[in-house]
C-alpha atoms as a PDB file:
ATOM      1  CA  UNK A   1       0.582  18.865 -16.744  1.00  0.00           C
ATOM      2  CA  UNK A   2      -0.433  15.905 -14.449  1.00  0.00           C
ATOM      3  CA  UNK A   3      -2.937  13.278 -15.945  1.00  0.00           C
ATOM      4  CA  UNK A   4      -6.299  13.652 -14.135  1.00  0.00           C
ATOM      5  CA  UNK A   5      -7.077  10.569 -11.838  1.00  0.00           C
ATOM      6  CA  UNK A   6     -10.309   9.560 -14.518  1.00  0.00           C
ATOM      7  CA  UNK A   7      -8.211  10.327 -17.039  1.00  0.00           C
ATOM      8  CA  UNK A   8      -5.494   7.543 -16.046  1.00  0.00           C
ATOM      9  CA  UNK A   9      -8.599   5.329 -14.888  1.00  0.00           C
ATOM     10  CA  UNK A  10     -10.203   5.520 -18.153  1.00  0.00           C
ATOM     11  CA  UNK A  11      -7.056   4.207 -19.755  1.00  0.00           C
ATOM     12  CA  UNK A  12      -8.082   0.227 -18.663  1.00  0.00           C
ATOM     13  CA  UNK A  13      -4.358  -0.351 -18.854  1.00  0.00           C
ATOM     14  CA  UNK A  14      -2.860  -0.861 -15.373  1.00  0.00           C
ATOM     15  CA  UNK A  15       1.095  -0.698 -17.431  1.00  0.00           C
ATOM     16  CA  UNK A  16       0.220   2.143 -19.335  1.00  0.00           C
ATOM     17  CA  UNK A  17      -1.328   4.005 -16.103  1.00  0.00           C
ATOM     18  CA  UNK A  18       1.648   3.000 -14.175  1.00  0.00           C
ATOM     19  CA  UNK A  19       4.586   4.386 -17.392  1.00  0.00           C
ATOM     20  CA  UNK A  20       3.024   7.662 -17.228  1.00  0.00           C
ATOM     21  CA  UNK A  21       2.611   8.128 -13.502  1.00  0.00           C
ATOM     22  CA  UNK A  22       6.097   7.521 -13.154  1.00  0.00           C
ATOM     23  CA  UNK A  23       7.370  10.187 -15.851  1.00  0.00           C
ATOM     24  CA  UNK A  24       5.212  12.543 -14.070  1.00  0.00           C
ATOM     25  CA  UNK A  25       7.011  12.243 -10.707  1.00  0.00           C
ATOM     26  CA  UNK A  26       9.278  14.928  -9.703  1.00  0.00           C
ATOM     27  CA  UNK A  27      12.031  14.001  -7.880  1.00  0.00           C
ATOM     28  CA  UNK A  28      13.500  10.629  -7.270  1.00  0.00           C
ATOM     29  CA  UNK A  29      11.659   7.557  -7.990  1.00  0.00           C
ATOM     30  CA  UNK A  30      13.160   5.285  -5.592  1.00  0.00           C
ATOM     31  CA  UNK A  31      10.844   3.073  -2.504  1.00  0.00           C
ATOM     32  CA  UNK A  32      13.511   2.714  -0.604  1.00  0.00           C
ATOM     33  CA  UNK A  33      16.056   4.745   1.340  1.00  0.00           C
ATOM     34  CA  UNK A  34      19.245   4.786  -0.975  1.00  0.00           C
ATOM     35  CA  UNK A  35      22.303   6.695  -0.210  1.00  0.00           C
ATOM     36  CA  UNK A  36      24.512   7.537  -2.774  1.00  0.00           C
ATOM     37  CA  UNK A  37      28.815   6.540  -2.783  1.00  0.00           C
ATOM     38  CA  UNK A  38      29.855   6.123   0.304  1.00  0.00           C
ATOM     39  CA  UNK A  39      27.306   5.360   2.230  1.00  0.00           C
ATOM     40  CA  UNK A  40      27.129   3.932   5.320  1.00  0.00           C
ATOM     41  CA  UNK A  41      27.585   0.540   5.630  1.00  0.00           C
ATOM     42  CA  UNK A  42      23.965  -0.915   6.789  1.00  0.00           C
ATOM     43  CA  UNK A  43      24.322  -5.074   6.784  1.00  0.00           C
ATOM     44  CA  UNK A  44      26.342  -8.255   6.042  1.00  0.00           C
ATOM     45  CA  UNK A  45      24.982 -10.688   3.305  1.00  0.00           C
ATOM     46  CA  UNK A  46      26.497 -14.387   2.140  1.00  0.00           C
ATOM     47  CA  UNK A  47      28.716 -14.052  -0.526  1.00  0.00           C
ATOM     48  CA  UNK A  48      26.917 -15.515  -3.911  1.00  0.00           C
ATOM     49  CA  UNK A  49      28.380 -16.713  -7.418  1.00  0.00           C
ATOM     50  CA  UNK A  50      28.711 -13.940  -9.257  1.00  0.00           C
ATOM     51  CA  UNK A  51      29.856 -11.649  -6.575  1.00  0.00           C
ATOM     52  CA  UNK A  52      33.304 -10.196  -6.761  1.00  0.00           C
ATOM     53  CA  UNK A  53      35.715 -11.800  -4.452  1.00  0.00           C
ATOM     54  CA  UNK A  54      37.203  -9.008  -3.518  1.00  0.00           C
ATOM     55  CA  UNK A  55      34.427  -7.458  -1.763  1.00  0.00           C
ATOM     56  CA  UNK A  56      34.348 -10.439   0.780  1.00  0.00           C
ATOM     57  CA  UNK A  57      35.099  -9.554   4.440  1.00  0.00           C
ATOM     58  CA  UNK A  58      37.897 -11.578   4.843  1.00  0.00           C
ATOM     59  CA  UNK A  59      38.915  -9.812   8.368  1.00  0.00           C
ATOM     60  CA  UNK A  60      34.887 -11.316   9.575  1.00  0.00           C
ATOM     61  CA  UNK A  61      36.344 -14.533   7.657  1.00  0.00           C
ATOM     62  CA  UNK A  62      39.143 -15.118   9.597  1.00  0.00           C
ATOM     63  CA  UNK A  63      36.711 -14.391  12.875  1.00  0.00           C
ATOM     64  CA  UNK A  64      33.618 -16.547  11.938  1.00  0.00           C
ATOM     65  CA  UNK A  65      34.712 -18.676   9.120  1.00  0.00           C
ATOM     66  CA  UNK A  66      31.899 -17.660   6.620  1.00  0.00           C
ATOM     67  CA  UNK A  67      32.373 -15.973   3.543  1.00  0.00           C
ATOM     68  CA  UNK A  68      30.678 -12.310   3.851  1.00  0.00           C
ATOM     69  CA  UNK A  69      29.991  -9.327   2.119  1.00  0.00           C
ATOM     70  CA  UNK A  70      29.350  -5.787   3.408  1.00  0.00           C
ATOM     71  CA  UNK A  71      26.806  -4.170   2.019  1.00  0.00           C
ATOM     72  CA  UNK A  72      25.974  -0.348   2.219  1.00  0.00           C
ATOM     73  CA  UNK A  73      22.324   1.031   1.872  1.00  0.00           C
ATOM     74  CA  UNK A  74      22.746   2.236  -1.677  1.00  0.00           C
ATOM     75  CA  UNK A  75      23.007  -1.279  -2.768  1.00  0.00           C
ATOM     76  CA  UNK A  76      20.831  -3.579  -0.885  1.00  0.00           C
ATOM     77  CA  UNK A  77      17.606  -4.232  -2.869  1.00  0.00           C
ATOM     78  CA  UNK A  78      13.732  -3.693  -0.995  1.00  0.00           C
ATOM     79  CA  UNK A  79      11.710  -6.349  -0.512  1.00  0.00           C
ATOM     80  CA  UNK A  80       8.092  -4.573  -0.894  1.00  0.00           C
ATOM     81  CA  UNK A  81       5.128  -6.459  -0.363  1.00  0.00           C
ATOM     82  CA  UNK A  82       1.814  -4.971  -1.939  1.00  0.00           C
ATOM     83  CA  UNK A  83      -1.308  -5.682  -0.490  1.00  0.00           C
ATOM     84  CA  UNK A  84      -5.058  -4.892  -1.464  1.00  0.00           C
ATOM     85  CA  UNK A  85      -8.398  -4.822   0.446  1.00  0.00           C
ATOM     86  CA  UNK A  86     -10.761  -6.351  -2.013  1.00  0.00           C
ATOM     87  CA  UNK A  87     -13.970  -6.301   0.501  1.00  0.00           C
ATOM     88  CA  UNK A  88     -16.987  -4.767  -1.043  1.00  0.00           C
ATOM     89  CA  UNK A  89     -16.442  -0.949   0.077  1.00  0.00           C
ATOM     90  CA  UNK A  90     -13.779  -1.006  -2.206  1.00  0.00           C
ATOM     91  CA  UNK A  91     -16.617  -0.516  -5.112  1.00  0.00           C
ATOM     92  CA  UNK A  92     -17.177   2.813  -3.681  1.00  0.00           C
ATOM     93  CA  UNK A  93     -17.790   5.495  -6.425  1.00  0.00           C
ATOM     94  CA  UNK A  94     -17.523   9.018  -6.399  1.00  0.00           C
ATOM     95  CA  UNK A  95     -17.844  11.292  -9.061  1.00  0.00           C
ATOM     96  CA  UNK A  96     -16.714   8.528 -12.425  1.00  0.00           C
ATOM     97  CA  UNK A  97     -13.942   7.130  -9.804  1.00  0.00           C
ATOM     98  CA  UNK A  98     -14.545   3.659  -8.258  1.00  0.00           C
ATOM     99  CA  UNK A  99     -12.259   3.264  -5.484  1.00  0.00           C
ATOM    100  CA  UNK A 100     -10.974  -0.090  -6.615  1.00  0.00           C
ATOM    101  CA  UNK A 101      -9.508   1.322  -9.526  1.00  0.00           C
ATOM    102  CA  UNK A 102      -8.192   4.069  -7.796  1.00  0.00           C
ATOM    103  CA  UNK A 103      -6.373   1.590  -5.334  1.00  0.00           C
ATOM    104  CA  UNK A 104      -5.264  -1.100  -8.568  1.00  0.00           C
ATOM    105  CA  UNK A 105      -3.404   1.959 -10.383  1.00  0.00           C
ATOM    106  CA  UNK A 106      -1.704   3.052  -7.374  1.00  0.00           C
ATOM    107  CA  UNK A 107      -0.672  -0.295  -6.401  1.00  0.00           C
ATOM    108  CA  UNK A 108       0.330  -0.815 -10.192  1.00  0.00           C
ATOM    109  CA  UNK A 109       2.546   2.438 -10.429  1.00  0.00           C
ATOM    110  CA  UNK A 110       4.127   1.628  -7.332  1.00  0.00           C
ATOM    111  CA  UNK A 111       5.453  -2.143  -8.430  1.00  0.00           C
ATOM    112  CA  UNK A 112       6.338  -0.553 -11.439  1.00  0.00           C
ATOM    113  CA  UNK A 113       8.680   1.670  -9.855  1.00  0.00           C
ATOM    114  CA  UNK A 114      10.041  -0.670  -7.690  1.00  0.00           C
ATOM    115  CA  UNK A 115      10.339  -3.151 -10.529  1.00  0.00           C
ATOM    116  CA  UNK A 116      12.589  -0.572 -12.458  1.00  0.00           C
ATOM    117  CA  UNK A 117      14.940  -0.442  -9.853  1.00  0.00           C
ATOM    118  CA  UNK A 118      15.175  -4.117  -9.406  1.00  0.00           C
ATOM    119  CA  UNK A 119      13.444  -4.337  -5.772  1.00  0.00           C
ATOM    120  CA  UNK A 120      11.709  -7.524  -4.800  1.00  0.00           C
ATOM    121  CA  UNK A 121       7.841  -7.552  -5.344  1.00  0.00           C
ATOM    122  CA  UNK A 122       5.412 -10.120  -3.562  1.00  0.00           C
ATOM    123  CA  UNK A 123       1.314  -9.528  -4.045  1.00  0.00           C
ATOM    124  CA  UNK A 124      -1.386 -10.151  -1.102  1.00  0.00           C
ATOM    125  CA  UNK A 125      -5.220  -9.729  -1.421  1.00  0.00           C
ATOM    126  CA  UNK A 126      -7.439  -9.693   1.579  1.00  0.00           C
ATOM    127  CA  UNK A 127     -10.825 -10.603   1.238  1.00  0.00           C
ATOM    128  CA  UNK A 128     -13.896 -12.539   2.838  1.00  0.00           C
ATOM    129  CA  UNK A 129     -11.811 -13.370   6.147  1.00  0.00           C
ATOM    130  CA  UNK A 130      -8.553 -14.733   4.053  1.00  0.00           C
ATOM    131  CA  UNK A 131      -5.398 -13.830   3.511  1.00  0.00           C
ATOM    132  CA  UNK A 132      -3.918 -14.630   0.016  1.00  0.00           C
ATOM    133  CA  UNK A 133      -0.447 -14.437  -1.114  1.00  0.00           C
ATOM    134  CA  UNK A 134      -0.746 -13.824  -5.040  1.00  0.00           C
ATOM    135  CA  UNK A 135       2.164 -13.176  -5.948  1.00  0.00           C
ATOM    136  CA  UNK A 136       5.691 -14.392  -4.608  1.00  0.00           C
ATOM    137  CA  UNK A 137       9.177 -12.602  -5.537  1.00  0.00           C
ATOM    138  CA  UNK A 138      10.093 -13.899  -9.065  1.00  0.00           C
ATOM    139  CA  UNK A 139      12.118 -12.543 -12.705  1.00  0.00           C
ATOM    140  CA  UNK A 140       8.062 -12.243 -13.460  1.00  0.00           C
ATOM    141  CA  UNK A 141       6.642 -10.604 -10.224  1.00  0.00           C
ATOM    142  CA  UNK A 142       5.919  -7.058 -11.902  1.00  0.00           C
ATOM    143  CA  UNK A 143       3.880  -8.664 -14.894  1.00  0.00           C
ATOM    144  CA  UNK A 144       1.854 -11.394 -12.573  1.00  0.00           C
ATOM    145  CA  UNK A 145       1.101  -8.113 -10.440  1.00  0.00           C
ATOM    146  CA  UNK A 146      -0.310  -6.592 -12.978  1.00  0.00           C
ATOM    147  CA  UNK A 147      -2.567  -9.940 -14.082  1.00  0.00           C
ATOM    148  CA  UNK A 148      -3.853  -9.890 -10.610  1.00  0.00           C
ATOM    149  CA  UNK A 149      -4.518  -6.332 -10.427  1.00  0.00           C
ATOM    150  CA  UNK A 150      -6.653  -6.348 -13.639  1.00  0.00           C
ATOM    151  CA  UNK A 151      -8.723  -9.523 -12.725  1.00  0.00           C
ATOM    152  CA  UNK A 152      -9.272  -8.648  -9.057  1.00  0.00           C
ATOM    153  CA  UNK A 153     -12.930  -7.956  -8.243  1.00  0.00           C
ATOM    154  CA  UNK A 154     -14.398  -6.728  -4.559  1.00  0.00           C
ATOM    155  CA  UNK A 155     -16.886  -8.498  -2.842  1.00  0.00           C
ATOM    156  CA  UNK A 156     -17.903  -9.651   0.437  1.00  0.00           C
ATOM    157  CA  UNK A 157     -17.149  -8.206   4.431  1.00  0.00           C
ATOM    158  CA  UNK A 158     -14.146  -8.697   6.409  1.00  0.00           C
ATOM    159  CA  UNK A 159     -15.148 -10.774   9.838  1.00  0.00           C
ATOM    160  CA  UNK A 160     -15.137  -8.526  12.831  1.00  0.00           C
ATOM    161  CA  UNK A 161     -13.366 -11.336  15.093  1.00  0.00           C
ATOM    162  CA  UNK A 162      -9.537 -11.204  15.105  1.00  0.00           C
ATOM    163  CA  UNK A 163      -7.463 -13.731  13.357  1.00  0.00           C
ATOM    164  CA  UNK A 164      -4.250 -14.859  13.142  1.00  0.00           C
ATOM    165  CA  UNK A 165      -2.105 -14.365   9.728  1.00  0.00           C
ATOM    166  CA  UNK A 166       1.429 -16.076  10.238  1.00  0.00           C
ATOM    167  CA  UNK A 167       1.934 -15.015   6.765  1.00  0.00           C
ATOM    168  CA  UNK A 168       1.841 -11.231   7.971  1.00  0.00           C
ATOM    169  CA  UNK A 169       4.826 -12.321  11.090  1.00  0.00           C
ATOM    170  CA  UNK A 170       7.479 -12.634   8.871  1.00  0.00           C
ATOM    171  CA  UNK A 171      11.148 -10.976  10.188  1.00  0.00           C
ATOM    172  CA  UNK A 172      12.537 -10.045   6.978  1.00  0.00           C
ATOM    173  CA  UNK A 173      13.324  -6.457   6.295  1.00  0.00           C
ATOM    174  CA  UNK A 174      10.862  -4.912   3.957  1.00  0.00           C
ATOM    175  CA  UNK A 175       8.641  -2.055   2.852  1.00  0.00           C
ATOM    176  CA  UNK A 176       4.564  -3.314   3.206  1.00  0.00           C
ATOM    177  CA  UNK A 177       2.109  -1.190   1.237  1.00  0.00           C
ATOM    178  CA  UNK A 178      -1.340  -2.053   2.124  1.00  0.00           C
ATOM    179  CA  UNK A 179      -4.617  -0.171  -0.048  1.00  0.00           C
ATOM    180  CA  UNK A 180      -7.948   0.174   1.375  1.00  0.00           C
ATOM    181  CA  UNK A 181     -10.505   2.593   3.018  1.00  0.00           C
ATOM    182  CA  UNK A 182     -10.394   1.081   6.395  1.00  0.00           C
ATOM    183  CA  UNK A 183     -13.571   1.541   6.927  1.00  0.00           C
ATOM    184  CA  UNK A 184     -13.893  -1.180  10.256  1.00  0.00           C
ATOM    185  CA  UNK A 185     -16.556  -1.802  12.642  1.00  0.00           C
ATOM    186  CA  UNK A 186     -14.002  -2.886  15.383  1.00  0.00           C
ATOM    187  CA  UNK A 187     -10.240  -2.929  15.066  1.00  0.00           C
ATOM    188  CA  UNK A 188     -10.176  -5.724  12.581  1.00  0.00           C
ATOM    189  CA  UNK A 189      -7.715  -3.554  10.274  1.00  0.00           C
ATOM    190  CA  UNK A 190      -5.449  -2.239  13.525  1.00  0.00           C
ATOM    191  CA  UNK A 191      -5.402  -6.002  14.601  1.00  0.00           C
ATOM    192  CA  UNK A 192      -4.087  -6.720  11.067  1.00  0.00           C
ATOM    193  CA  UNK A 193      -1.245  -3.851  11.120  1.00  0.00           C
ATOM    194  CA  UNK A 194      -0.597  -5.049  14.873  1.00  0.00           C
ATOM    195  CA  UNK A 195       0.118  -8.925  13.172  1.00  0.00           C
ATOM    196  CA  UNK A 196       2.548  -7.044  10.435  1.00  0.00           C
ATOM    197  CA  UNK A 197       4.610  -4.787  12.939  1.00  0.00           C
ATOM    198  CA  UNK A 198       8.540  -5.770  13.425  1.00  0.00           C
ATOM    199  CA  UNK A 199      11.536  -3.589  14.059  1.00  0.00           C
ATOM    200  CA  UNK A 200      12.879  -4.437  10.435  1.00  0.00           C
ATOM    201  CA  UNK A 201       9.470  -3.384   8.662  1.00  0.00           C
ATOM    202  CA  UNK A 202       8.543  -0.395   7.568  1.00  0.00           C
ATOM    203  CA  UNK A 203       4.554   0.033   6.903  1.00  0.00           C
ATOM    204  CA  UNK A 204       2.891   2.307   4.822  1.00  0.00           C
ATOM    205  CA  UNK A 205      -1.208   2.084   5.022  1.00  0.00           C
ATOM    206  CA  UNK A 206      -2.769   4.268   1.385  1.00  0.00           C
ATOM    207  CA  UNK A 207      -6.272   5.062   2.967  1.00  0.00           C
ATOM    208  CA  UNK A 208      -8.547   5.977   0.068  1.00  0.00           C
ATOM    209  CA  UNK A 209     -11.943   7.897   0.798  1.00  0.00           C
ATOM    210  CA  UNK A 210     -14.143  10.061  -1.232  1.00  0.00           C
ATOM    211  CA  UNK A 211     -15.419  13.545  -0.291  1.00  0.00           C
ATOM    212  CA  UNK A 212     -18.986  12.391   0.704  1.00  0.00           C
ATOM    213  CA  UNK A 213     -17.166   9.420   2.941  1.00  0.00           C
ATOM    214  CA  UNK A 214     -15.721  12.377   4.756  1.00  0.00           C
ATOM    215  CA  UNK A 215     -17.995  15.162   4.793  1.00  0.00           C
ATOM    216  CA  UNK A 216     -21.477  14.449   3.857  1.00  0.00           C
ATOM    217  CA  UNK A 217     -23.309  17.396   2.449  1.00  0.00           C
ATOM    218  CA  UNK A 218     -26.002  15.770  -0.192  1.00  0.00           C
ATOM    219  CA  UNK A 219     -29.610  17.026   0.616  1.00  0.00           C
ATOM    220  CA  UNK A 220     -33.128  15.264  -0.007  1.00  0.00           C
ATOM    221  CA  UNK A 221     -33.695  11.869   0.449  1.00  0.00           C
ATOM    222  CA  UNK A 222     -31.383   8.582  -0.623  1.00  0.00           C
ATOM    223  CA  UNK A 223     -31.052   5.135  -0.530  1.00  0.00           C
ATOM    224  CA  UNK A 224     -27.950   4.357   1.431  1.00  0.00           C
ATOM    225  CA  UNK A 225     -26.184   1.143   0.234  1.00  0.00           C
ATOM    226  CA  UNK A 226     -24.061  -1.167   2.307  1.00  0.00           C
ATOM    227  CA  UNK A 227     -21.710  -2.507  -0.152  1.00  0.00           C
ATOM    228  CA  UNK A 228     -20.692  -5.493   1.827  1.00  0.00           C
ATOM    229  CA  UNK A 229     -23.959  -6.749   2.966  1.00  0.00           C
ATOM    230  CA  UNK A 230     -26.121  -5.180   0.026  1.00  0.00           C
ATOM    231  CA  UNK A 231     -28.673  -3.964   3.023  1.00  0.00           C
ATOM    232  CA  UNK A 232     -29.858  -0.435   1.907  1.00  0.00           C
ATOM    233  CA  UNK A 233     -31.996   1.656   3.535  1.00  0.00           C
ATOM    234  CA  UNK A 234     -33.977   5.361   2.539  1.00  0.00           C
ATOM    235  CA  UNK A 235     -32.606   8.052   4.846  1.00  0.00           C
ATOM    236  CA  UNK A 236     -33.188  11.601   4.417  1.00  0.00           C
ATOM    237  CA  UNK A 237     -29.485  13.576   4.056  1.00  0.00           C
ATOM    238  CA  UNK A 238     -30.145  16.931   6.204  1.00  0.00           C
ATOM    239  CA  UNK A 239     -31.535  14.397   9.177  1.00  0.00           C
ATOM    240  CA  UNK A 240     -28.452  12.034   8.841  1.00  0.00           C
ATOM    241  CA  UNK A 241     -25.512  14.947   7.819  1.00  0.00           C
ATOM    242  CA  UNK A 242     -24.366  16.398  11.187  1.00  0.00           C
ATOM    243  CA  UNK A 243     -24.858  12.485  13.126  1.00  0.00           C
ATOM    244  CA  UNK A 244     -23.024  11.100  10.436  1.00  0.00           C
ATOM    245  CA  UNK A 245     -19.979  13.928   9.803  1.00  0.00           C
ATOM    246  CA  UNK A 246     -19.665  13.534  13.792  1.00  0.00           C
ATOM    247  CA  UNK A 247     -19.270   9.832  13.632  1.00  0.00           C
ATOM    248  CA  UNK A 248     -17.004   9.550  10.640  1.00  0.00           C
ATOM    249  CA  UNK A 249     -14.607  12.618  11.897  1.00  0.00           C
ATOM    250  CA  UNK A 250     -14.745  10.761  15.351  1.00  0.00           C
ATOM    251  CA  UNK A 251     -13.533   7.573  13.770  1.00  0.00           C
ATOM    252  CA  UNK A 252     -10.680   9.230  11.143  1.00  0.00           C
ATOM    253  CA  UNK A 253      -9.341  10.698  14.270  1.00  0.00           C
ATOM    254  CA  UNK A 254      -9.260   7.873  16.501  1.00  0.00           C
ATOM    255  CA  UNK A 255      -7.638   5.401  13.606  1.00  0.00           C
ATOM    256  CA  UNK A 256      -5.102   8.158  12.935  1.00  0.00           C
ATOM    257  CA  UNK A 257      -4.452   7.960  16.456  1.00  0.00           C
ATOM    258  CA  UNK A 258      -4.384   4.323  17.114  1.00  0.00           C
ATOM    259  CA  UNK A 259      -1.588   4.301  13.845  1.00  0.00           C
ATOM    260  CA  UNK A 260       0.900   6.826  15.936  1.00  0.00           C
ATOM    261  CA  UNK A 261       3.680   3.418  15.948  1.00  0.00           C
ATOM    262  CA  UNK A 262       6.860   3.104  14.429  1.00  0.00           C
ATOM    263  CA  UNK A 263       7.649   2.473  11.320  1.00  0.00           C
ATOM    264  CA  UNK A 264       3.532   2.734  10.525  1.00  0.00           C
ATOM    265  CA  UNK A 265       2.511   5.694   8.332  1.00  0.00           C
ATOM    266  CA  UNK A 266      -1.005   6.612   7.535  1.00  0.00           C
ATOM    267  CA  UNK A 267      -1.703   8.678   4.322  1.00  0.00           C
ATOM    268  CA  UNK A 268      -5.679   9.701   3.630  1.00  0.00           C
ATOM    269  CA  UNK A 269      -6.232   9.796   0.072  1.00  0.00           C
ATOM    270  CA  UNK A 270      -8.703  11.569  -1.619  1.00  0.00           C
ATOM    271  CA  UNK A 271     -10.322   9.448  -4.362  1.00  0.00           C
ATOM    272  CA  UNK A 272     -10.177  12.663  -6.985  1.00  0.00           C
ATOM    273  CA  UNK A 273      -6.176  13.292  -5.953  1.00  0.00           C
ATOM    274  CA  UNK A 274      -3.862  13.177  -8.753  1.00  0.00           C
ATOM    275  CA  UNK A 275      -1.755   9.438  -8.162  1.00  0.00           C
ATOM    276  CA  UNK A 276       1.449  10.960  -9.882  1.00  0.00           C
ATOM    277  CA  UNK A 277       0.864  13.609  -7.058  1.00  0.00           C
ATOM    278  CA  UNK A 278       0.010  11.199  -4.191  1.00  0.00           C
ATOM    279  CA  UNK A 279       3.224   9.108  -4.851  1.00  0.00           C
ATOM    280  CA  UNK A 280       5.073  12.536  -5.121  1.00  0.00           C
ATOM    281  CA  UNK A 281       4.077  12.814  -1.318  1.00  0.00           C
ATOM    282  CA  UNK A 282       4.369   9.893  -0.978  1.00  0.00           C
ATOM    283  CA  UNK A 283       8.048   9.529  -1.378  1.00  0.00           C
ATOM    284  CA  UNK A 284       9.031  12.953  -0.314  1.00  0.00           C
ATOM    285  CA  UNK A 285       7.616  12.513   3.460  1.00  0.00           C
ATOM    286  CA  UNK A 286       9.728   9.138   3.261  1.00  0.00           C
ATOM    287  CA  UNK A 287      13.281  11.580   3.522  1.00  0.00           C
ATOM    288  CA  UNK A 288      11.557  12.400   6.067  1.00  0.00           C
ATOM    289  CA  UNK A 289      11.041   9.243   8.287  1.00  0.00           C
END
């Protein structure tokens, strides 16, 4: 029996969380696409102390002069950078589940994972305009993740004028998970995935929304927050449902659309989903790609 997404939330311990989300998972735990013996060779890497000689290219030697090794896809190690939206509509609540926490045990369960099998881990936060790299690959990635991911509070509103992120325009082959809602009122987040895009990356956008977000169906009247600015207003629900279910369905579409790229994939989460189950999808649709 899968642990209920409160359940796991209610835990307050992102390593805990993370340990039994992974022995709930199915099949195969890996982030990256490993073959097994004899798979195809995929790239060429220096030779480093420690290596065995013998698997040096010595045919490419005699050719370039540099010392290299062949390396297949079942043994090269992922770099995967995790990244979280920590603007204010990532406070959002819904029935005991604040999206934040949704997105920290997610992101924690997924460097855990990747940590077991020895992958690189790097840690960004976006919030109030800036870019911040948290963590950088290290022996002590996993646990300074999971420090960040405990301490990390929402606030604020992401500019509407593009910027430019050279941290984001790296070349280096990698898997890039990046939590939020995007929620937008431009393109702000498709400029962002735009800045991250290369041949060698592979990006994989978690896009966590609750059932009202998506299909408002409270009746009577409300006070309607805006969790970035802290405006509210008093709207009644039946005079606001159908104008706002048009808008909303108008704009899921259009950013689902706008994501069609390569090597970008878009999964809507629900904030009540299962996270043993999500990851389960998760990694089976990456066979897949």
């Amino acid at each position: 029996m899968q642990a209920k997404t409160l359940e796991i939330i209610k835990l307050n311990n992102l390593r805990l969380a993370a340990k039994i989300i992974s022995e709930e998972l199915k099949h195969g735990i890996h982030l990256g696409k490993r073959g097994g013996t004899g798979s195809e060779f995929e790239q060429y890497r220096y030779y480093e102390p420690g290596d065995d000689p013998k698997r040096i290219d010595w045919k490419y030697f005699s050719k370039s002069g540099k010392h290299m090794i062949k390396e297949s896809q079942s043994e090269s190690h992922l770099n995967v950078s995790l990244m979280l939206d920590l603007s204010g509509s990532m406070n959002y609540e819904e029935d005991g589940v604040r999206r934040l926490d949704y997105a920290k045990n997610l992101l924690a369960s997924l460097a855990y994972l990747a940590h077991q099998q020895g992958d690189s881990l790097s840690f960004f936060t976006f919030q109030n305009g800036q870019l911040e790299k948290k963590v950088a690959p290290s022996s002590k990635a996993f646990q300074k993740i999971l420090y960040h991911l405990e301490t990390e509070k929402a606030s604020g509103s992401w500019p509407v004028t593009k910027q430019s992120f050279p941290e984001l325009k790296t070349r280096q082959k990698e898997l890039i998970i990046l939590v939020s809602d995007f929620l937008q009122q431009d393109n702000e987040w498709l400029d962002i995935v735009e800045q991250m895009r290369h041949p060698k990356k592979e990006i994989v956008l978690f896009q966590i929304l609750g059932n009202q977000e998506v299909d408002f169906e409270m009746k009577g009247s409300f006070q309607f927050k805006d969790l970035e600015s802290d405006r509210v207003i008093t709207l009644d629900g039946a005079n606001v449902q159908k104008t706002y279910n048009t808008a909303i369905q108008s704009y899921l579409s259009e950013l689902e659309e706008a994501l069609q790229l390569p090597q970008v994939h878009l999964f809507r989460v629900n904030l009540q989903e299962s996270i043993s189950e999500l990851i389960n999808r998760f990694l089976s649709q990456r066979t897949l790609y």
